[in-house]
Protein backbone atom coordinates (compact mmCIF):
# COMPACT_ATOMS: atom_id res chain seq x y z
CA UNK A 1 13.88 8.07 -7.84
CA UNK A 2 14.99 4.44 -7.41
CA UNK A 3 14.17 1.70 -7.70
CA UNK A 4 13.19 -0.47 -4.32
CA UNK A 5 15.01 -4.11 -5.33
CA UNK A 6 13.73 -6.81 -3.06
CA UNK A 7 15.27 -10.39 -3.10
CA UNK A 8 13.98 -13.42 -1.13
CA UNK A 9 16.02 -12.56 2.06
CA UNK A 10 14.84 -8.94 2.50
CA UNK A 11 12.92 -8.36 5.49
CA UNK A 12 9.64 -7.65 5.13
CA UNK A 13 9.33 -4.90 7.55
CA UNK A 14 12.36 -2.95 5.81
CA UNK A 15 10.72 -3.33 2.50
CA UNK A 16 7.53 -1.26 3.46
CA UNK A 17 9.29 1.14 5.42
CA UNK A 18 10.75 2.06 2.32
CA UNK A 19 7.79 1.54 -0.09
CA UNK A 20 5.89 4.27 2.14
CA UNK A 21 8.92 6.86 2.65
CA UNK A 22 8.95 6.61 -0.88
CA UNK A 23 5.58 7.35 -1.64
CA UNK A 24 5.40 9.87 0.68
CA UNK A 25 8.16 12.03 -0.67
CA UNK A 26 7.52 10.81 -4.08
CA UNK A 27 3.97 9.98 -4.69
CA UNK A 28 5.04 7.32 -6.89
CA UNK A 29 7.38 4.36 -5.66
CA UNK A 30 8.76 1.26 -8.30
CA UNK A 31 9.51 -2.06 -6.50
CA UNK A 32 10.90 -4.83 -8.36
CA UNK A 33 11.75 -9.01 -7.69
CA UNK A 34 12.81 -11.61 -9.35
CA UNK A 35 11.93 -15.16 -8.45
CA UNK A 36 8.85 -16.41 -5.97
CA UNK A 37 10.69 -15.70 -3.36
CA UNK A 38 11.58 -12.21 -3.70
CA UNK A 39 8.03 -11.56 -5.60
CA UNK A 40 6.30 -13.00 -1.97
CA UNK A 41 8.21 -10.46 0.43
CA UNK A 42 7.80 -7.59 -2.10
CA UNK A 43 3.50 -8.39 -2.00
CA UNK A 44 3.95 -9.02 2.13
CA UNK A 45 5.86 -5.25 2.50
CA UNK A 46 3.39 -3.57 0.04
CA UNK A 47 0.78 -5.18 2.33
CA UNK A 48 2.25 -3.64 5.26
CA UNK A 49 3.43 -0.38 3.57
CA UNK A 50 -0.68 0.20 2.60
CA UNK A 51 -1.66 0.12 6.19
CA UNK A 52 1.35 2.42 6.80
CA UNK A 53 0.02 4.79 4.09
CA UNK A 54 -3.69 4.20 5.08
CA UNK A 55 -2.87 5.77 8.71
CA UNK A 56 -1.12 8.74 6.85
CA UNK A 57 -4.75 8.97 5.20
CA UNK A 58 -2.94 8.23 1.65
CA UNK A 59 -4.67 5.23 -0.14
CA UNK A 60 -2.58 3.80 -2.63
CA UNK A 61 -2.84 1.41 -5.97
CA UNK A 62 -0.67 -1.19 -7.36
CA UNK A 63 0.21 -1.62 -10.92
CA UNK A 64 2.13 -5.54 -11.65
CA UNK A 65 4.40 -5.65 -14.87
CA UNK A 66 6.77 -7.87 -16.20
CA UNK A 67 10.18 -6.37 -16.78
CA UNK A 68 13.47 -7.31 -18.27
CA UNK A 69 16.53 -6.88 -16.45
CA UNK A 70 19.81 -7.51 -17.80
CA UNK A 71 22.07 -9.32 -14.60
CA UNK A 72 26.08 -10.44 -15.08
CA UNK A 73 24.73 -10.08 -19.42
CA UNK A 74 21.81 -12.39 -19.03
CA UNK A 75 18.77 -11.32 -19.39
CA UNK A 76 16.16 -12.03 -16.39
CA UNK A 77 12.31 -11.37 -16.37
CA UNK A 78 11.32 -9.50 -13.18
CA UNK A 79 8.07 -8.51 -11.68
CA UNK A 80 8.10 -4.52 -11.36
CA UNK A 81 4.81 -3.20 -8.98
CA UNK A 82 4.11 0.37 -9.64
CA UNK A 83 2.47 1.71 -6.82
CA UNK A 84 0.70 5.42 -6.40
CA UNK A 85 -1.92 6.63 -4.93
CA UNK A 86 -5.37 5.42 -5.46
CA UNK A 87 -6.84 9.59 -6.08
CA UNK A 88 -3.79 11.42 -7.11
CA UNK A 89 -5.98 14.57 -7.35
CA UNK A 90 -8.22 14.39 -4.15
């Protein structure tokens, strides 16, 4: 599974679609941004990808970490949400 990688000029709307087809296939999706920018679309498209998931009857958690990532050798601190589903074992 990938990674979803969200900068400041992905749209929203895109960015959940992909956070739920994720977790639906998956049960388990990673999303990671780096910078305000990208951090505030990535928390707007898990918003929206929750009431995706929440129609599917799938209630989900998210999990914030700090993560190093290593861009043109420089080393960048990213935010990483780990999302999966709130009862895994209903």
């Amino acid at each position: 599974m990938d990674i979803i990688k969200v900068s400041a000029n992905s749209r929203t709307s895109a960015v959940a679609g992909a956070i739920a087809g994720v977790m639906r296939e998956h049960k388990h999706a990673e999303v990671q941004a780096i910078g305000a920018g990208a951090v505030n679309q990535a928390v707007k498209a898990l918003v929206l990808a929750t009431s995706y998931l929440k129609n599917d009857g799938m209630d989900v958690v998210c999990v914030p970490e700090f993560v190093d990532v290593e861009i043109e050798d420089k080393v960048r601190t990213a935010i990483k949400l780990v999302i999966e589903p709130r009862n895994p074992n209903p």
